[in-house]
Protein backbone atom coordinates (compact mmCIF):
# COMPACT_ATOMS: atom_id res chain seq x y z
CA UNK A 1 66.31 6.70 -40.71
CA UNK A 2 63.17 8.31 -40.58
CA UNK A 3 61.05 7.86 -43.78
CA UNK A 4 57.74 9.73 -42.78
CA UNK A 5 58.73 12.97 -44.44
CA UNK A 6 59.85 11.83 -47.67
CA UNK A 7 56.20 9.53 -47.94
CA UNK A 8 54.68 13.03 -47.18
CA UNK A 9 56.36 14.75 -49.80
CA UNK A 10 55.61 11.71 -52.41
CA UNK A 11 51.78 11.98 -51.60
CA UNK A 12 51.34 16.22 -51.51
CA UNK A 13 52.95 15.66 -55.12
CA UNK A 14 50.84 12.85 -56.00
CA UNK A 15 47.18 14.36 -54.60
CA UNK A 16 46.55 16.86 -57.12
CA UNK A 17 47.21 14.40 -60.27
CA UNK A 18 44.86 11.99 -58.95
CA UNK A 19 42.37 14.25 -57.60
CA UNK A 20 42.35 15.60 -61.49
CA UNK A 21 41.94 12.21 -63.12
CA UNK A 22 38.93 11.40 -60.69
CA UNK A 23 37.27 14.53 -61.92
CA UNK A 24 38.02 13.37 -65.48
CA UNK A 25 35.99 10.45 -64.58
CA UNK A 26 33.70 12.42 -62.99
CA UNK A 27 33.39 14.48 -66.66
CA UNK A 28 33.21 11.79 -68.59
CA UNK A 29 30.75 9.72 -66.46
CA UNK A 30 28.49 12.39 -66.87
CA UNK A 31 28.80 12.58 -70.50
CA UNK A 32 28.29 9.01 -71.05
CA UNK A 33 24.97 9.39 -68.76
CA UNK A 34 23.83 12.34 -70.29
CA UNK A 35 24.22 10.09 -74.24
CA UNK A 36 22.32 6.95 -72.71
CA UNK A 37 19.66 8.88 -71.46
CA UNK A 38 19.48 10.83 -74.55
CA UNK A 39 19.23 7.59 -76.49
CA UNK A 40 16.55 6.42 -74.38
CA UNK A 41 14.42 10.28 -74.35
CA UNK A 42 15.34 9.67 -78.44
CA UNK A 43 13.17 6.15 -78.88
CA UNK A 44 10.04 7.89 -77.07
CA UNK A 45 10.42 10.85 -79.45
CA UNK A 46 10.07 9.24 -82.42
CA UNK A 47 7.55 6.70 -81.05
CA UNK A 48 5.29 9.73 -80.15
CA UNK A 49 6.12 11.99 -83.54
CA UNK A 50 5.61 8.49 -85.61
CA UNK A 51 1.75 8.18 -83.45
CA UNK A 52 1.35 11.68 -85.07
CA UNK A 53 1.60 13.84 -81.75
CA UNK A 54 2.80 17.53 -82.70
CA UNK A 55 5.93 18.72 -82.05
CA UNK A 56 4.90 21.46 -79.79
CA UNK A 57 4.02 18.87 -77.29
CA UNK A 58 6.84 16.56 -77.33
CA UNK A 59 9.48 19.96 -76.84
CA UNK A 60 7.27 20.74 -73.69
CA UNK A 61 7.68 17.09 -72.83
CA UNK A 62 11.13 16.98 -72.71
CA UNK A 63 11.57 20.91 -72.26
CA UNK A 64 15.16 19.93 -70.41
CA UNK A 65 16.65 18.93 -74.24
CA UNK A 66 16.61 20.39 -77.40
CA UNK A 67 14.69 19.14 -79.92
CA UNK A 68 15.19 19.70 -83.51
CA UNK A 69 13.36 18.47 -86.89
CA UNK A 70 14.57 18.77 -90.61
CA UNK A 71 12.07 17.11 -93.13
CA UNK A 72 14.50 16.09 -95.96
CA UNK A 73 10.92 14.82 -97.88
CA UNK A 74 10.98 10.91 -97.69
CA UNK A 75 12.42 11.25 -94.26
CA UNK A 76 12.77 13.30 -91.11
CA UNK A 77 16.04 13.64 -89.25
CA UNK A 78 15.39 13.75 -85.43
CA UNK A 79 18.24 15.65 -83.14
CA UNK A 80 18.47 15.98 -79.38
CA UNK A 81 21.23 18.02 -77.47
CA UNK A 82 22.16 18.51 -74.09
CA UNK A 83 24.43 20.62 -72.56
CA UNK A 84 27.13 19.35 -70.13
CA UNK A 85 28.86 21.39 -67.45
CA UNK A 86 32.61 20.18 -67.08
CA UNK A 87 34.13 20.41 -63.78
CA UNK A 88 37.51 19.51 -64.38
CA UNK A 89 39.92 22.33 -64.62
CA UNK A 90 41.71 22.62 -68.05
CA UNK A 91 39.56 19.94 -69.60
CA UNK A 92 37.60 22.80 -71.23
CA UNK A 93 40.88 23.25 -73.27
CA UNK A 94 40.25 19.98 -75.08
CA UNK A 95 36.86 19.85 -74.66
CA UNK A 96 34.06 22.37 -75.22
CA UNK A 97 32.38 23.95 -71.46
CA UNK A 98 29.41 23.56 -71.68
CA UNK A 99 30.20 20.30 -73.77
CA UNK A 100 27.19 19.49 -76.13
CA UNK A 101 25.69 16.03 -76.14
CA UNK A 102 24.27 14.63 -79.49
CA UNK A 103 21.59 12.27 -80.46
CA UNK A 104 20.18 11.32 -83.92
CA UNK A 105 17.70 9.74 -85.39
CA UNK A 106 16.21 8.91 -88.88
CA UNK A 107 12.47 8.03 -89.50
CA UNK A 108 11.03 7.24 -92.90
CA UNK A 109 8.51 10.16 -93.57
CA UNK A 110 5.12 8.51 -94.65
C-alpha cells in the first residue's frame, strides 16, 4: 500500500497551523524586544532628566519613542511607548495592530 499521498495530505493540512504559530512567535518576540529595549532607553531617560537635561533634548534623543512627563508635585511619572506592527493574520483580533508597548517610571521630584 502506498502511503505517500495520505503523508501529503497530513502535512498540506498541517503547514498553515504551524506556519501561524511561528508568526505568533515571531509577534511576540518582537514585543518582548521592543519592552527590554524600552526598559533599557527608560534607565538613560531618567538618568539624563535626573542630571537636569531638558526634555526637548532627550525626545530628540530618542525621537523613535514617545516620551511623556506628568509632574504629580513630589514626583514625576516617566512613560515611553512604542508602536508594534503585528504580522500575524487574525492576531490583531486579540491584540491591538499597531500593538502599543509601555514603559514606566517614577522619580522622586527634588
Amino acid at each position: 500500500m502506498n502511503n505517500k499521498g495520505q503523508a501529503l495530505v497530513e502535512f498540506v493540512l498541517i503547514l498553515p497551523i504551524f506556519i501561524l504559530f511561528l508568526f505568533i512567535i515571531i509577534d511576540f518576540g518582537m514585543i518582548i524586544s521592543t519592552k527590554n529595549s524600552l526598559e533599557n532607553k527608560s534607565t538613560d531617560v531618567v538618568n539624563l532628566l535626573y542630571n537636569n537635561e531638558e526634555i526637548d533634548v532627550v525626545r530628540n534623543m530618542y525621537d523613535d519613542i514617545t516620551i511623556t512627563l506628568n509632574d504629580n508635585g513630589r514626583y514625576l511619572n516617566i512613560s515611553l511607548e512604542k508602536e508594534v506592527k503585528i504580522i500575524t493574520p487574525g492576531l490583531d483580533r486579540v491584540l491591538s495592530n499597531p500593538y502599543i508597548v509601555k514603559v514606566e517610571r517614577v522619580i522622586y521630584n527634588d
